[in-house]
Protein backbone atom coordinates (compact mmCIF):
# COMPACT_ATOMS: atom_id res chain seq x y z
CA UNK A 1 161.34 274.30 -2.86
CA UNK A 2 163.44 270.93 -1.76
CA UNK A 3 165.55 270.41 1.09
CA UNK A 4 168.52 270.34 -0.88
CA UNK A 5 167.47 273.90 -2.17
CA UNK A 6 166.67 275.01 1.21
CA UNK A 7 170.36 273.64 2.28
CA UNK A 8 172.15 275.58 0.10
CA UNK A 9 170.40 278.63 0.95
CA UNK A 10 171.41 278.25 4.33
CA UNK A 11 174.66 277.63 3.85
CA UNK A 12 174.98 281.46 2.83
CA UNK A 13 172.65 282.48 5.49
CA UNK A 14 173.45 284.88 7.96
CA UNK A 15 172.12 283.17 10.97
CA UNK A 16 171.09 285.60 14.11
CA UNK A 17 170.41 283.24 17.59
CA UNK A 18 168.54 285.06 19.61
CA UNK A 19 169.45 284.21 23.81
CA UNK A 20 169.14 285.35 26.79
CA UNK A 21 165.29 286.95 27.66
CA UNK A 22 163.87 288.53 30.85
CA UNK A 23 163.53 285.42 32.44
CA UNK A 24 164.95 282.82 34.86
CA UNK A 25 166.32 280.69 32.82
CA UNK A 26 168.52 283.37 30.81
CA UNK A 27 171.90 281.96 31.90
CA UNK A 28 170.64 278.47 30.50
CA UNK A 29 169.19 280.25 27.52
CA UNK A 30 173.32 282.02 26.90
CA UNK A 31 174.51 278.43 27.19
CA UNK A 32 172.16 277.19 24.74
CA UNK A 33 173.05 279.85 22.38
CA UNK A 34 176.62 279.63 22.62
CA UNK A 35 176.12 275.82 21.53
CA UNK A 36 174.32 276.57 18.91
CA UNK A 37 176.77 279.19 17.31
CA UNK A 38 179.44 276.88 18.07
CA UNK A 39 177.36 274.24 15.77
CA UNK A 40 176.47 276.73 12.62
CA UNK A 41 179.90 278.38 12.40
CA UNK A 42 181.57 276.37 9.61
CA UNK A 43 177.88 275.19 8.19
CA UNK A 44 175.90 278.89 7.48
CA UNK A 45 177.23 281.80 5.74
CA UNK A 46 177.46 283.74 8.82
CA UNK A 47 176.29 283.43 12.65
CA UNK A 48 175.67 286.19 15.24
CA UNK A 49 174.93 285.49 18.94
CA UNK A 50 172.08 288.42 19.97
CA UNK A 51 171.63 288.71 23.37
CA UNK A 52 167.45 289.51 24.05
CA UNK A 53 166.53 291.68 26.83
CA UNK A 54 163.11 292.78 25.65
CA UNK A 55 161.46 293.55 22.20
CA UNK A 56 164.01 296.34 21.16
CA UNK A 57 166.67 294.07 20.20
CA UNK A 58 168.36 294.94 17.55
CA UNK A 59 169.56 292.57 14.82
CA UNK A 60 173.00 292.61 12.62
CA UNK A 61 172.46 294.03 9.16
CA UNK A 62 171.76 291.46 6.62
CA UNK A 63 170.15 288.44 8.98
CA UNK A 64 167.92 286.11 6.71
CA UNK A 65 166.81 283.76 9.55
CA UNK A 66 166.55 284.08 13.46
CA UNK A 67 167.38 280.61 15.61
CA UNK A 68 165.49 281.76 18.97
CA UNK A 69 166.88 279.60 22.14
CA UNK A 70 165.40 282.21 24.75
CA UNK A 71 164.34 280.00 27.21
CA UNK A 72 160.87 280.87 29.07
CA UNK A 73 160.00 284.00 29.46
CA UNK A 74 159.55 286.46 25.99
CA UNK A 75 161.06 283.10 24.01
CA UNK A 76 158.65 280.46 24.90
CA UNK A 77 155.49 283.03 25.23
CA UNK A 78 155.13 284.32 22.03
CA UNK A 79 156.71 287.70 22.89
CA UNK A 80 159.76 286.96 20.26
CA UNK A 81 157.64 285.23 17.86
CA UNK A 82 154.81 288.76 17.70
CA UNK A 83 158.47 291.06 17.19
CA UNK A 84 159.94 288.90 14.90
CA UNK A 85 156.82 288.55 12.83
CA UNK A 86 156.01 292.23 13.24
CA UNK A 87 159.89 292.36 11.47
CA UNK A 88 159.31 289.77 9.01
CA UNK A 89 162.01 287.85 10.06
CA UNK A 90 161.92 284.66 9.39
CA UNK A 91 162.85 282.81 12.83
CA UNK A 92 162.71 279.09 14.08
CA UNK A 93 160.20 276.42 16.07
CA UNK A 94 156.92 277.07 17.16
CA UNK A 95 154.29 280.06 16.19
CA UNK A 96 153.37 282.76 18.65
CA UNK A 97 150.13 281.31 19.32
CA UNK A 98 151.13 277.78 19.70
CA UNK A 99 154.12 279.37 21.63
CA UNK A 100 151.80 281.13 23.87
CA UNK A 101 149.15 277.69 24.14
CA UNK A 102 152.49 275.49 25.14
CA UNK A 103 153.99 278.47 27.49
CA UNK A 104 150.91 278.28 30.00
CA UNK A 105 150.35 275.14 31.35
CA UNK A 106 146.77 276.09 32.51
CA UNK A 107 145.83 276.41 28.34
CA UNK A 108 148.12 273.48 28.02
CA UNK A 109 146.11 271.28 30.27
CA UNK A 110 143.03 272.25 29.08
CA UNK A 111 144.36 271.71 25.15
CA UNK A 112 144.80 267.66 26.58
CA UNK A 113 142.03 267.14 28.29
CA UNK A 114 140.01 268.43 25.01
CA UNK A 115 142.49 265.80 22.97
CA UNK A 116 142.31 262.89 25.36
CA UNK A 117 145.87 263.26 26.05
CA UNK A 118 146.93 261.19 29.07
CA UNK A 119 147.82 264.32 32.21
CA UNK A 120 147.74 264.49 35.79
CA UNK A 121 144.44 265.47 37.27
CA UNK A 122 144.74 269.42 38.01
CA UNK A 123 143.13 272.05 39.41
CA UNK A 124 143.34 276.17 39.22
CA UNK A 125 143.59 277.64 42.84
CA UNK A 126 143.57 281.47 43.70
CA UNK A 127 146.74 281.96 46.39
CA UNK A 128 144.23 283.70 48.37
CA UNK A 129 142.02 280.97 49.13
CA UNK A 130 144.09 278.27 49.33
CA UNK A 131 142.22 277.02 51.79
CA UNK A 132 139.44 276.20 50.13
CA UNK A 133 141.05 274.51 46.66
CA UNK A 134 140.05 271.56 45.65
CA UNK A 135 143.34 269.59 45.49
CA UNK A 136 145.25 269.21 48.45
CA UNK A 137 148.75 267.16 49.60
CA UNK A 138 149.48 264.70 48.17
CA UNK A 139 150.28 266.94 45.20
CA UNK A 140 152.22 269.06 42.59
CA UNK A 141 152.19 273.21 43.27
CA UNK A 142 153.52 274.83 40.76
CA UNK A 143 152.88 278.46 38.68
CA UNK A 144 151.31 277.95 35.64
CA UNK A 145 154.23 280.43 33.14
CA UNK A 146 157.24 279.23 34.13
CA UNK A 147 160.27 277.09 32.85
CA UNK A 148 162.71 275.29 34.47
CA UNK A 149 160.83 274.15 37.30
CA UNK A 150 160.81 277.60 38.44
CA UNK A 151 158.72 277.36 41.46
CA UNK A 152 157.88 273.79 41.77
CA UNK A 153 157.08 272.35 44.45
CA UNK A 154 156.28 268.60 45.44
CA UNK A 155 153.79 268.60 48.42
CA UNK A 156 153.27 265.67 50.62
CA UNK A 157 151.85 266.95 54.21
CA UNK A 158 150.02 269.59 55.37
CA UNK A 159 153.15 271.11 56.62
CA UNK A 160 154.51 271.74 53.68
CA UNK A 161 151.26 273.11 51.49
CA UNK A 162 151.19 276.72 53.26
CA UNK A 163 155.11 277.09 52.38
CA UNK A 164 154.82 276.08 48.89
CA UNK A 165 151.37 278.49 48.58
CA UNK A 166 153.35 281.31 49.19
CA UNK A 167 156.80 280.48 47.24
CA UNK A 168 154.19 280.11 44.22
CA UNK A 169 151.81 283.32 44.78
CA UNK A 170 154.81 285.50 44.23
CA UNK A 171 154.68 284.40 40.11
CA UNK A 172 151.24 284.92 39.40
CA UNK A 173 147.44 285.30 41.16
CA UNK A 174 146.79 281.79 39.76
CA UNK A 175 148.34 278.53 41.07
CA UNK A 176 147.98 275.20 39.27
CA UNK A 177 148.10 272.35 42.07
CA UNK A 178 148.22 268.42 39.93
CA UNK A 179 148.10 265.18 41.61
CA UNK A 180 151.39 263.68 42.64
CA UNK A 181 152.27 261.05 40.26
CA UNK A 182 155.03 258.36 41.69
CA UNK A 183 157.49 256.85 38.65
CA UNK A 184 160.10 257.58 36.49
CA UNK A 185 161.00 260.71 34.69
CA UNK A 186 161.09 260.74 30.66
CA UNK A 187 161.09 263.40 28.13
CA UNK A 188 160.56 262.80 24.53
CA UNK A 189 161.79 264.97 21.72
CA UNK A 190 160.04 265.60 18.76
CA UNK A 191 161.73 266.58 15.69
CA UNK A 192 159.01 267.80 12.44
CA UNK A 193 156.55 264.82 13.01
CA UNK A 194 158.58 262.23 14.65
CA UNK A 195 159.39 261.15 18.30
CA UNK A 196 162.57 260.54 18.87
CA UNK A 197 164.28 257.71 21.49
CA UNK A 198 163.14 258.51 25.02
CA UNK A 199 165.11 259.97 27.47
CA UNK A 200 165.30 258.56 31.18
CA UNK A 201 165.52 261.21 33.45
CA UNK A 202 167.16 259.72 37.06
CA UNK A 203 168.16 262.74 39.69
CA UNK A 204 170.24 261.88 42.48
CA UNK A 205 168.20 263.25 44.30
CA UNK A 206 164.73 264.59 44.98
CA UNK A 207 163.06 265.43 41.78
CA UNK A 208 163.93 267.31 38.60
CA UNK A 209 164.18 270.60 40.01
CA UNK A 210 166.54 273.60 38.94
CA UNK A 211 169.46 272.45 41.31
CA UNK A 212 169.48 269.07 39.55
CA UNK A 213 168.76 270.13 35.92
CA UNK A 214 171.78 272.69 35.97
CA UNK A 215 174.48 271.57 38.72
CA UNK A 216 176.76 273.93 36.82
CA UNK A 217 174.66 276.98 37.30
CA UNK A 218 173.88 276.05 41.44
CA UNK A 219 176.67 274.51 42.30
CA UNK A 220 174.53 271.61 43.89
CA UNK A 221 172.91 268.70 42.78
CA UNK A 222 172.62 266.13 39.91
CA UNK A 223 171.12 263.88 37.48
CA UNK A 224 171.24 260.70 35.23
CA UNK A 225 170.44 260.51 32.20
CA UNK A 226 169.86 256.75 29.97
CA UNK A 227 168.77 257.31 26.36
CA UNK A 228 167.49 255.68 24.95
CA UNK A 229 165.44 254.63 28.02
CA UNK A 230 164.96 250.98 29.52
CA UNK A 231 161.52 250.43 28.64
CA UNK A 232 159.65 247.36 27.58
CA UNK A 233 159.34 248.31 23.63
CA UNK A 234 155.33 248.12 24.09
CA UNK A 235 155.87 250.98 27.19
CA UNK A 236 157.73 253.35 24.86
CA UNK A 237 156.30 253.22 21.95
CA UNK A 238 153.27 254.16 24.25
CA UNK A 239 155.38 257.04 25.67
CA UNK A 240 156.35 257.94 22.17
CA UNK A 241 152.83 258.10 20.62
CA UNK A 242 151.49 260.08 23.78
CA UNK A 243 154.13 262.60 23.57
CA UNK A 244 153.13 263.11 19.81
CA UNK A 245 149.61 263.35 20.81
CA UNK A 246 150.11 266.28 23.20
CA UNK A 247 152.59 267.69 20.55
CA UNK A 248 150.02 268.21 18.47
CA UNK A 249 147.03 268.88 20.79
CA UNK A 250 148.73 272.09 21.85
CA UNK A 251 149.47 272.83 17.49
CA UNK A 252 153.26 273.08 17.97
CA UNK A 253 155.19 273.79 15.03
CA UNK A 254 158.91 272.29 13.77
CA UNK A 255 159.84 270.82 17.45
CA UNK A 256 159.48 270.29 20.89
CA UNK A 257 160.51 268.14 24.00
CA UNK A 258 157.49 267.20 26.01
CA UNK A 259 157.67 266.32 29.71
CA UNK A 260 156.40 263.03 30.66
CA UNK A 261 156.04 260.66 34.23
CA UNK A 262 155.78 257.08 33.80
CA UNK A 263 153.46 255.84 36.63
CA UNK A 264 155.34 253.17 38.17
CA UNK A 265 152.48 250.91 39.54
CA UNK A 266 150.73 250.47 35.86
CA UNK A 267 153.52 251.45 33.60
CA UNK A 268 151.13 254.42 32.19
CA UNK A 269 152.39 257.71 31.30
CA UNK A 270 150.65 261.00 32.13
CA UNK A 271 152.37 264.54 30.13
CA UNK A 272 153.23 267.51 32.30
CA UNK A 273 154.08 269.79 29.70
CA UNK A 274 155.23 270.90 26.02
CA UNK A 275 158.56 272.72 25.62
CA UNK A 276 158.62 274.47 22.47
CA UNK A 277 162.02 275.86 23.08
CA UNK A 278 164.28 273.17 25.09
CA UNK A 279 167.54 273.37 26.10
CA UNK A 280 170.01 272.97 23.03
CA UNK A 281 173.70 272.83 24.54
CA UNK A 282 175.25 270.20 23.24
CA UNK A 283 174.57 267.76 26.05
CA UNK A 284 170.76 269.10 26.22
CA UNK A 285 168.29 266.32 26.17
CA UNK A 286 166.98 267.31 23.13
CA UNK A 287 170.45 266.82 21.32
CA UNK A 288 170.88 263.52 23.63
CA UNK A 289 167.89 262.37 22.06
CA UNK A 290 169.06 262.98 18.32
CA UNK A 291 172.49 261.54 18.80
CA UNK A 292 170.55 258.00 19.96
CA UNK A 293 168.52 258.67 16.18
CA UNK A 294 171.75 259.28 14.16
CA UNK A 295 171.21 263.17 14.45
CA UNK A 296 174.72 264.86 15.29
CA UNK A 297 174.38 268.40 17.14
CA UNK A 298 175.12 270.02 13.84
CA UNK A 299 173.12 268.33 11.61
CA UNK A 300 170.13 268.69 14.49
CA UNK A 301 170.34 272.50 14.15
CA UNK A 302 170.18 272.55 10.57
CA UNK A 303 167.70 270.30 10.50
CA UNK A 304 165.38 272.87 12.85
CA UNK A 305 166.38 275.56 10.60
CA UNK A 306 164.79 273.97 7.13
CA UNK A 307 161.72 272.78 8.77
CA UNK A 308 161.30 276.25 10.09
CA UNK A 309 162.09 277.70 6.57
CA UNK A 310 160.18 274.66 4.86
CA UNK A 311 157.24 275.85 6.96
CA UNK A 312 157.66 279.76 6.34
């Protein structure tokens, strides 16, 4: 089937997104959703917003293709993507078991070191010995399921290592402690097989934490954004062929955004992570990202939805 078959099927689709989740990052998740909607009404037959609590959601009669934008939690983990399969409903982005690979950055890490992909050295660290780990300050401490920079915490002394042991414990019996890398902040999307312009990721503060991705949700906090980024075109295109790499280390399907720090005293990146469902409000970095390529927010959206149906 073409793409220009596949785009007139959608355009009579009824399109369910699926929001919300267990999670932490459900209100960013609703936000995301209500974006997208906003994007498919006048472009697909029909659109539903379905807000996701757990796996008995229950879809509108008649739905031919689920858009999932449930951030973390049941979204990103391969919870939705087992249901929706179980259903036979056809849905969007990654697989459950890439979903699942990408979701825990423990498998994640161990998915680039196997690739050669360019990561912080890490270590695995039971709360209950902390004592003993490996890894100590200066460093990253941060649970290996979460989104959002749930529970992230960047340790420099002593002083601060017990505090961010036990802020970290409470997600999980396993903590994954990195080494503290010092440069800038990028993300790169990728969209089917392609990277798209990099995104420069500047908070005003601190690091990229909660409070500074999503001012509007704490009421604190801030960040600056420069896309495409200010990068000597030998630097990105490095940034842009490592994000691919890990991409495709972890086996992610249709799209991504992938976490990367640009060390500032060599100019060499190192990937944190794989999001297989990022943010997707209109001013998401994702969308950011395909606006510098000559992707509007609409067209971006469809474009996810016939890879994901190309792919099915």
């Amino acid at each position: 089937m073409t793409d220009n078959d596949i785009t007139d099927r959608i355009a009579a689709m009824h399109v369910a997104v699926l929001a919300g989740g267990p999670g932490a990052e459900r209100e960013v998740s609703l936000a995301s959703a209500r974006g997208v909607v906003g994007a498919l009404e006048d472009r697909v037959g029909e659109v539903s917003l379905v807000d996701v609590r757990d796996g008995d959601f229950v879809l509108p009669a008649g739905v031919d293709v689920a858009f999932n934008v449930i951030h973390g939690t049941y979204g990103e983990d391969g919870g939705v993507q087992a249901e929706l399969e179980r259903r036979r409903i056809p849905y969007t982005g990654a697989r459950e078991e890439s979903s699942r690979r990408a979701f825990d950055k423990i498998q994640s890490k161990r998915a680039f070191d196997e690739a050669g992909v360019s990561t912080p050295d890490w270590g695995v660290m039971d709360p209950v010995h902390a004592e003993d780990a490996e890894m100590g300050p200066p460093c990253v401490v941060k649970p290996p399921c979460e989104g959002s920079s749930v529970g992230v915490h960047l340790v420099r002394s002593a002083e601060e290592w017990a505090d961010a042991v036990a802020d970290v414990s409470q997600y999980g019996r396993e903590i994954l402690v990195e080494e503290l890398i010092e440069g800038k902040e990028l993300t790169v999307g990728v969209v089917g097989d392609e990277a798209l312009p990099i995104v420069h990721i500047q908070p005003r503060s601190g690091f990229y934490d909660i409070r500074n991705k999503y001012p509007w949700m704490t009421g604190e906090g801030g960040t600056d954004y420069f896309c495409p980024a200010e990068l000597a075109p030998q630097v990105a295109e490095r940034v842009r062929r490592e994000a691919l790499r890990a991409h495709r280390a972890l086996g992610v399907e249709i799209y991504s955004r992938v976490d990367i720090l640009l060390r500032e005293s060599d100019m060499t990146p190192f990937v944190l992570e794989v999001n297989t469902i990022p943010g997707m409000t209109e001013s998401s970095l994702l969308p950011k990202a395909a606006h510098a390529a000559g992707i509007d927010y609409s067209n971006l959206c469809l474009k996810i939805i016939t890879l994901s149906l190309n792919f099915a």
